[in-house]
N, C-alpha and C. Protein backbone atom coordinates (compact mmCIF):
# COMPACT_ATOMS: atom_id res chain seq x y z
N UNK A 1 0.83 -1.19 0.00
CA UNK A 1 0.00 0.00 0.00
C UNK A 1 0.88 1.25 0.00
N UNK A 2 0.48 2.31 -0.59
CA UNK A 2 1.09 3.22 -0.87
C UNK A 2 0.71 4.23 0.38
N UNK A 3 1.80 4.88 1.09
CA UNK A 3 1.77 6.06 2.10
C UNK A 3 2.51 7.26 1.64
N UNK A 4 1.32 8.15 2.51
CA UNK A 4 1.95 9.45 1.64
C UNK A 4 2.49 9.62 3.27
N UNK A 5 3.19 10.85 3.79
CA UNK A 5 3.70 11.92 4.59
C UNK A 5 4.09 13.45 4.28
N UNK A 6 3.21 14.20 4.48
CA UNK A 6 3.41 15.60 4.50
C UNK A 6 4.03 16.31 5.70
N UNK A 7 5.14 16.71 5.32
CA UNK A 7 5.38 17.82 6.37
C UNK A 7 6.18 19.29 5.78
N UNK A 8 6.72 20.28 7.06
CA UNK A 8 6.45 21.35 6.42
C UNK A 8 5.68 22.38 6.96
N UNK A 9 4.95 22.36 7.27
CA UNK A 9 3.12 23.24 7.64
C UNK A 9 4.11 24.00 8.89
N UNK A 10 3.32 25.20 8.86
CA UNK A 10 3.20 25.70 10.24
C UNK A 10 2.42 26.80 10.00
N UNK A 11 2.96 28.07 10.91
CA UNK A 11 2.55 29.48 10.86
C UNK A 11 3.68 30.36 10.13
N UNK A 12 3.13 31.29 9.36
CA UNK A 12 3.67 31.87 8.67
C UNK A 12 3.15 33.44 8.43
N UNK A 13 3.98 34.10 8.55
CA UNK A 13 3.37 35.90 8.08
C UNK A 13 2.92 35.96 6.36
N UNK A 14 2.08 37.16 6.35
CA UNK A 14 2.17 36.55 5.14
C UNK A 14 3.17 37.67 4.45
N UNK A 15 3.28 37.21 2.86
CA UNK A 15 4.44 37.52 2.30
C UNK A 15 5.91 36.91 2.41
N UNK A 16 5.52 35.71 3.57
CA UNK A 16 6.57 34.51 3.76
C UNK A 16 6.59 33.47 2.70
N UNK A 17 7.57 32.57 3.32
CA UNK A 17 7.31 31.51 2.32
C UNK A 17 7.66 30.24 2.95
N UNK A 18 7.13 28.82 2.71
CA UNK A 18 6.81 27.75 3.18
C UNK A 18 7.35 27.06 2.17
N UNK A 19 7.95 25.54 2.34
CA UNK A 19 8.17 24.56 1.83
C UNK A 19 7.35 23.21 2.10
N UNK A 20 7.02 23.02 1.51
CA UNK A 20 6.29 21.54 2.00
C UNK A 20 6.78 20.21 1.36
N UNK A 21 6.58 19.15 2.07
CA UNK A 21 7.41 17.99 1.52
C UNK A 21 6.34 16.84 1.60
N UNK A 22 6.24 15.85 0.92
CA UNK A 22 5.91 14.99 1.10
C UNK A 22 6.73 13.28 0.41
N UNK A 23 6.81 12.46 1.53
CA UNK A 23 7.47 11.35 1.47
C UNK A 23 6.90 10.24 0.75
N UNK A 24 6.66 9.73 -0.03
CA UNK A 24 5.92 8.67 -0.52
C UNK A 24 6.69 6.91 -0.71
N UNK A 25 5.59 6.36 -0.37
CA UNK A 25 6.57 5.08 -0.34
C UNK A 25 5.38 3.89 -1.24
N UNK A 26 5.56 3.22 -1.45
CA UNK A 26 5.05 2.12 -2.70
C UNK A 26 6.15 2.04 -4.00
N UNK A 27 5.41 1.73 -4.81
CA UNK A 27 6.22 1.13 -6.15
C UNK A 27 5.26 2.07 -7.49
N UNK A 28 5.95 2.15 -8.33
CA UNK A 28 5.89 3.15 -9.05
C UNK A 28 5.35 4.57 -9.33
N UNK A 29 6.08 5.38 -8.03
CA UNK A 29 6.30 6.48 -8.17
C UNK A 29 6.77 6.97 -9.60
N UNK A 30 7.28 6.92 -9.69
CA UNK A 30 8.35 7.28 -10.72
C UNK A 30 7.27 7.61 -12.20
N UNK A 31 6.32 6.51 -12.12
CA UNK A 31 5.56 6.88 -13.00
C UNK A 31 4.01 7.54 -12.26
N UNK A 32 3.94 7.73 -11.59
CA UNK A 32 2.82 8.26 -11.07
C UNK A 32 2.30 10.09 -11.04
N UNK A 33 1.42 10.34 -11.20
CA UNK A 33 1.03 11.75 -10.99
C UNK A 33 1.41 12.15 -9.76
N UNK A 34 2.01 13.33 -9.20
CA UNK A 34 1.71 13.98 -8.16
C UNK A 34 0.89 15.42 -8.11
N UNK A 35 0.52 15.39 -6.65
CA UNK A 35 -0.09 17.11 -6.15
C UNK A 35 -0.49 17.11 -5.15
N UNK A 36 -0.78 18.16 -5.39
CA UNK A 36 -1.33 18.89 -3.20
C UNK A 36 -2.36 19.85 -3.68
N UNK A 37 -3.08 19.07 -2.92
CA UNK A 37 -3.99 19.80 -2.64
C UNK A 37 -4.49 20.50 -1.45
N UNK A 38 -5.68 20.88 -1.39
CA UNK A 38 -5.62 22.02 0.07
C UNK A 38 -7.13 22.27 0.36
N UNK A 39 -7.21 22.47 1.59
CA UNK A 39 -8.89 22.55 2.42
C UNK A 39 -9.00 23.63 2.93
N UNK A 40 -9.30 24.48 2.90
CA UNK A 40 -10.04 25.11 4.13
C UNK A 40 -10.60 24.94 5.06
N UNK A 41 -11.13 25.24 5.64
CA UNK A 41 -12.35 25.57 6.67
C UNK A 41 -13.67 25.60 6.28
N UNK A 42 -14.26 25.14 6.09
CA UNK A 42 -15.56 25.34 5.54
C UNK A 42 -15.80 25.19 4.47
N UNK A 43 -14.79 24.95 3.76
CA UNK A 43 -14.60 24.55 2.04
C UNK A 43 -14.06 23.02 1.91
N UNK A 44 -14.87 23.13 0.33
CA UNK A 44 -14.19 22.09 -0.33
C UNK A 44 -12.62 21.54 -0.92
N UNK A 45 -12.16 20.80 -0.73
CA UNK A 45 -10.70 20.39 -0.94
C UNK A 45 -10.45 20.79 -2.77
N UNK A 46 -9.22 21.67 -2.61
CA UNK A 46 -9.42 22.23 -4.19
C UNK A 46 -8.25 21.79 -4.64
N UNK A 47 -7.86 21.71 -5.63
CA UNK A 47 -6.36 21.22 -6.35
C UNK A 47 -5.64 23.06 -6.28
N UNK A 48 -4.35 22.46 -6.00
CA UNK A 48 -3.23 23.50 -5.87
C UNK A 48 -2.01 23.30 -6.92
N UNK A 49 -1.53 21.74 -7.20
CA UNK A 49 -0.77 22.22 -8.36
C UNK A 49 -0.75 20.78 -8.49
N UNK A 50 -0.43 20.35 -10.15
CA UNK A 50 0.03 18.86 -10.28
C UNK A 50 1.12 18.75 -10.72
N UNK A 51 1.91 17.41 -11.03
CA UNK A 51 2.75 17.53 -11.82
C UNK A 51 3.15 16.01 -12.71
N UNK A 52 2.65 15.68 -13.99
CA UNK A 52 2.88 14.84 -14.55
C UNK A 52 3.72 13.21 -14.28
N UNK A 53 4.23 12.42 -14.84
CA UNK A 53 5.51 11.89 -14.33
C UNK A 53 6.49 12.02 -15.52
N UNK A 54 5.71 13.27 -16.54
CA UNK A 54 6.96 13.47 -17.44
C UNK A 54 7.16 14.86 -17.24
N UNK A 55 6.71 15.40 -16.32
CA UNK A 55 7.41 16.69 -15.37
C UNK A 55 6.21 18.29 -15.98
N UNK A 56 5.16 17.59 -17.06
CA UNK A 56 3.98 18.81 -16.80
C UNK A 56 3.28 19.25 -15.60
N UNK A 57 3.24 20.34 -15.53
CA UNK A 57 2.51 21.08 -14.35
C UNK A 57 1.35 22.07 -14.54
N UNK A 58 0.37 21.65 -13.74
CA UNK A 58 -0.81 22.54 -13.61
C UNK A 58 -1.21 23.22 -12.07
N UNK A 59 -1.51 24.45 -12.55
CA UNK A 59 -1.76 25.39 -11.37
C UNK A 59 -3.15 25.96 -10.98
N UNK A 60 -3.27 26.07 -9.89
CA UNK A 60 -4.97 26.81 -10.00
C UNK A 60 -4.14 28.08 -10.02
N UNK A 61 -5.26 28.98 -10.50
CA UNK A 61 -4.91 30.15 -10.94
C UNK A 61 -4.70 31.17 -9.89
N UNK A 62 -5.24 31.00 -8.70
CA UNK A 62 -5.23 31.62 -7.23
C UNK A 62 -3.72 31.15 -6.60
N UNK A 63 -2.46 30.63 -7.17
CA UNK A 63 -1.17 30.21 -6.98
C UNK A 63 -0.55 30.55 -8.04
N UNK A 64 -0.78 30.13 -9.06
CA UNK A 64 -0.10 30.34 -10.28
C UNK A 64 1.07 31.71 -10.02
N UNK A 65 2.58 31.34 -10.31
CA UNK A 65 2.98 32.55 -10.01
C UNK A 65 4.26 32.41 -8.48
N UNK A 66 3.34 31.74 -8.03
CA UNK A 66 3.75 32.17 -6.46
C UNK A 66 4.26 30.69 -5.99
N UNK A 67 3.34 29.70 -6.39
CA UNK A 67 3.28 28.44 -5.81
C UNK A 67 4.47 27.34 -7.52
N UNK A 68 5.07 26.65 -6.72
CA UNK A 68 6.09 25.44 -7.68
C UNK A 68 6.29 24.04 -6.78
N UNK A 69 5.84 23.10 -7.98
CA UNK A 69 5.51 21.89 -7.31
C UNK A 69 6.93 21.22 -8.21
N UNK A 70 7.45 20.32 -7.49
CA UNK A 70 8.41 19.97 -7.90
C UNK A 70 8.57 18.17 -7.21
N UNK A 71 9.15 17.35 -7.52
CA UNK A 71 9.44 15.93 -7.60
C UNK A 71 10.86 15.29 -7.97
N UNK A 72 11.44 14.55 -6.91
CA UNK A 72 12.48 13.68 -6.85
C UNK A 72 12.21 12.27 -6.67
N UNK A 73 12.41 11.95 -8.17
CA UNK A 73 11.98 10.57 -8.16
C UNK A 73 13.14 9.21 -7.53
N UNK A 74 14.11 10.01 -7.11
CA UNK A 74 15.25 9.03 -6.65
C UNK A 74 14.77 8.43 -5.18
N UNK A 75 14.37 10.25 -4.24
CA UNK A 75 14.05 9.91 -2.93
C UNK A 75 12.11 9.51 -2.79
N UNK A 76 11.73 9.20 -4.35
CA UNK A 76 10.17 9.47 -3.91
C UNK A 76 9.20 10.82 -2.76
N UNK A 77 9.99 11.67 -3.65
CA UNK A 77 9.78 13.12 -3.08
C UNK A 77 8.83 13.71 -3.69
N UNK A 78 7.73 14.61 -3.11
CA UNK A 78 7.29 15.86 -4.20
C UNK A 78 7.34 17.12 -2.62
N UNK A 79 7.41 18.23 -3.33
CA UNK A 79 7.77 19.74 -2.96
C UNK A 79 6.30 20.58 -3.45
N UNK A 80 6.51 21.27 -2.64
CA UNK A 80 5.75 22.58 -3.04
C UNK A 80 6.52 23.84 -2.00
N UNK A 81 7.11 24.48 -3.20
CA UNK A 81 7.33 25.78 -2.56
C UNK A 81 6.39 26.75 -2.67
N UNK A 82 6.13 27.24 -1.69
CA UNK A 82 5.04 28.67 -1.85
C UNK A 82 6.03 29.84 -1.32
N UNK A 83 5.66 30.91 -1.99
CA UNK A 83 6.42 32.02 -1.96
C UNK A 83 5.02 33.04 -2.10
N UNK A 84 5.32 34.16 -1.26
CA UNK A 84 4.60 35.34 -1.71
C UNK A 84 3.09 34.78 -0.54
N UNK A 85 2.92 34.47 0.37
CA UNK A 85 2.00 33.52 1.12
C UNK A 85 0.63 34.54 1.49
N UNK A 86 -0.32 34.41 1.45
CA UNK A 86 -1.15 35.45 1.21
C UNK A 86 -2.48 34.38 2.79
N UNK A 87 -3.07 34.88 3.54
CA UNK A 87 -4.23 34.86 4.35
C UNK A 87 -4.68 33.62 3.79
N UNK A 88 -5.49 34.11 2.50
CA UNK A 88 -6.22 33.25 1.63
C UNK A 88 -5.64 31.36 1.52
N UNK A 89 -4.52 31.64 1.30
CA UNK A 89 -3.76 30.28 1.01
C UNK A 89 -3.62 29.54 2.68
N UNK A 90 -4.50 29.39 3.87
CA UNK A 90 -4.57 29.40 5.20
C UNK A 90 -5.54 27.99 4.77
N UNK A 91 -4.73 26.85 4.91
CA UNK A 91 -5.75 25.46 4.83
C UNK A 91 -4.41 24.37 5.49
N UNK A 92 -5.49 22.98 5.18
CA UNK A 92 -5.06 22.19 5.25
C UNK A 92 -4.16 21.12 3.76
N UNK A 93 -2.82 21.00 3.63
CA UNK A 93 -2.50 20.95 2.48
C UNK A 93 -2.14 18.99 2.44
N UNK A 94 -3.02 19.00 1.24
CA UNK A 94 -2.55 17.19 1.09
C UNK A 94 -1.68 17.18 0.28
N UNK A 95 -1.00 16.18 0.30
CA UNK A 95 0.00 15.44 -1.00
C UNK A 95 -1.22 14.27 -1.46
N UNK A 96 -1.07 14.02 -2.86
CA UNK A 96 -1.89 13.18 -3.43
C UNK A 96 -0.71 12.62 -4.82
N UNK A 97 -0.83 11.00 -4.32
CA UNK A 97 -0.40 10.23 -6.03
C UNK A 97 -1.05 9.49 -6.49
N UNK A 98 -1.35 9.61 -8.16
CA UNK A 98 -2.54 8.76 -8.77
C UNK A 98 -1.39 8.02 -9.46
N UNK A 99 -1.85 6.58 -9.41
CA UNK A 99 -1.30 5.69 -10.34
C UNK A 99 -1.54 5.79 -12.11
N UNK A 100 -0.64 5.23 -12.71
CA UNK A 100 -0.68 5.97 -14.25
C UNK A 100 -1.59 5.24 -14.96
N UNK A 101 -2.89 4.10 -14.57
CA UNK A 101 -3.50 3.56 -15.25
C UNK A 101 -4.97 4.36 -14.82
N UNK A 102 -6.27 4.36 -15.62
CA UNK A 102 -7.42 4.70 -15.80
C UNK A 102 -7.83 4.16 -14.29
N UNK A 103 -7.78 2.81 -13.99
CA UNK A 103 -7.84 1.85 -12.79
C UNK A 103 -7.17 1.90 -11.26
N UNK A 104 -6.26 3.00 -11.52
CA UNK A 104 -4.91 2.70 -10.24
C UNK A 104 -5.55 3.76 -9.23
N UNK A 105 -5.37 3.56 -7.88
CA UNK A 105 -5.56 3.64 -6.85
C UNK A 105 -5.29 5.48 -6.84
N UNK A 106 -6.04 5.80 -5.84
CA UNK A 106 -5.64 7.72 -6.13
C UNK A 106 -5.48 7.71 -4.26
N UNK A 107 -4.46 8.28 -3.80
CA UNK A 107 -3.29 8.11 -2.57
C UNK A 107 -3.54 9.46 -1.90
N UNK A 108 -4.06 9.62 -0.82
CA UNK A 108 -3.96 11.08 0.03
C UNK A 108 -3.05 10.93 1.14
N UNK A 109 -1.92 11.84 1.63
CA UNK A 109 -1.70 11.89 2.50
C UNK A 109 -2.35 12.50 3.79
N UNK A 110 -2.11 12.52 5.02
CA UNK A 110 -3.03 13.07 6.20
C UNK A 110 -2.96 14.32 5.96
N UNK A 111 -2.37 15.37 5.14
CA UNK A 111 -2.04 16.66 5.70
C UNK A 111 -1.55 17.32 6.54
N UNK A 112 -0.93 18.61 6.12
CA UNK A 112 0.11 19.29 7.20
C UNK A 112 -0.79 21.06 7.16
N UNK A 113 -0.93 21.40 8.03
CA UNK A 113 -1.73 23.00 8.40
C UNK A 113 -0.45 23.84 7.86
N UNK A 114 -1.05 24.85 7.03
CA UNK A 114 -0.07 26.23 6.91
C UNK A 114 -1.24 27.06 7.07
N UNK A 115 -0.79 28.07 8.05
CA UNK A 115 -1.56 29.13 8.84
C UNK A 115 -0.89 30.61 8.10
N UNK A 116 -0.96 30.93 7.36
CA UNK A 116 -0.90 32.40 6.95
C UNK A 116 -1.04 33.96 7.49
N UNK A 117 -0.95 34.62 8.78
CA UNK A 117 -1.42 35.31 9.43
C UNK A 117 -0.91 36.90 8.63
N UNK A 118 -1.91 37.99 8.64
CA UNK A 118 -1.57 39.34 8.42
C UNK A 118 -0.64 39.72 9.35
């Protein structure tokens, strides 16, 4: 079974910037999708960035800019740097890997809190 681990999270001013990590362990990473996604409070869990396993990336447009998702397939790593950290971006952030078939299993990690404060 595949485990994710996020860490990373804390409190942050905003106009800071955060790194987040997540550890993944199973068997074919390497070919698998990654991303993080993110919750609010009272909201629905929204996608924050993906990234292919041939290294395309998609952004919601409320990051775009600010936010870079990145992947080391040696250590079964994915990253998200956020830069420029704004109130708004104040959730709960998952790591998520989908397997590369129509069929394959879609992987959440528990999440790590980044708190954004004015």
């Amino acid at each position: 079974q595949v485990q994710l681990v996020e860490s990373g999270g804390g409190l942050v001013q905003a106009g800071g910037s955060l790194r987040l990590s997540c550890a993944a362990s199973g068997a074919i990473f390497d070919i698998s999708t990654v991303g993080w996604y993110r919750q609010a409070p009272g909201k629905q869990r929204e996608l924050v960035a993906t990234m292919s396993s041939g290294g395309r990336t998609n952004y919601a447009d409320s990051v775009k800019g600010r936010f870079t998702i990145s992947r080391d397939n040696g250590k079964n790593m994915v990253y998200l740097q956020m830069n420029s950290l704004k109130p708004e971006d104040t959730a709960v952030y998952y790591c998520n890997v989908r397997g590369p078939f129509t069929t394959s299993m879609t992987y959440w990690g528990k999440g790590t809190l980044v708190t954004v404060s004015s």
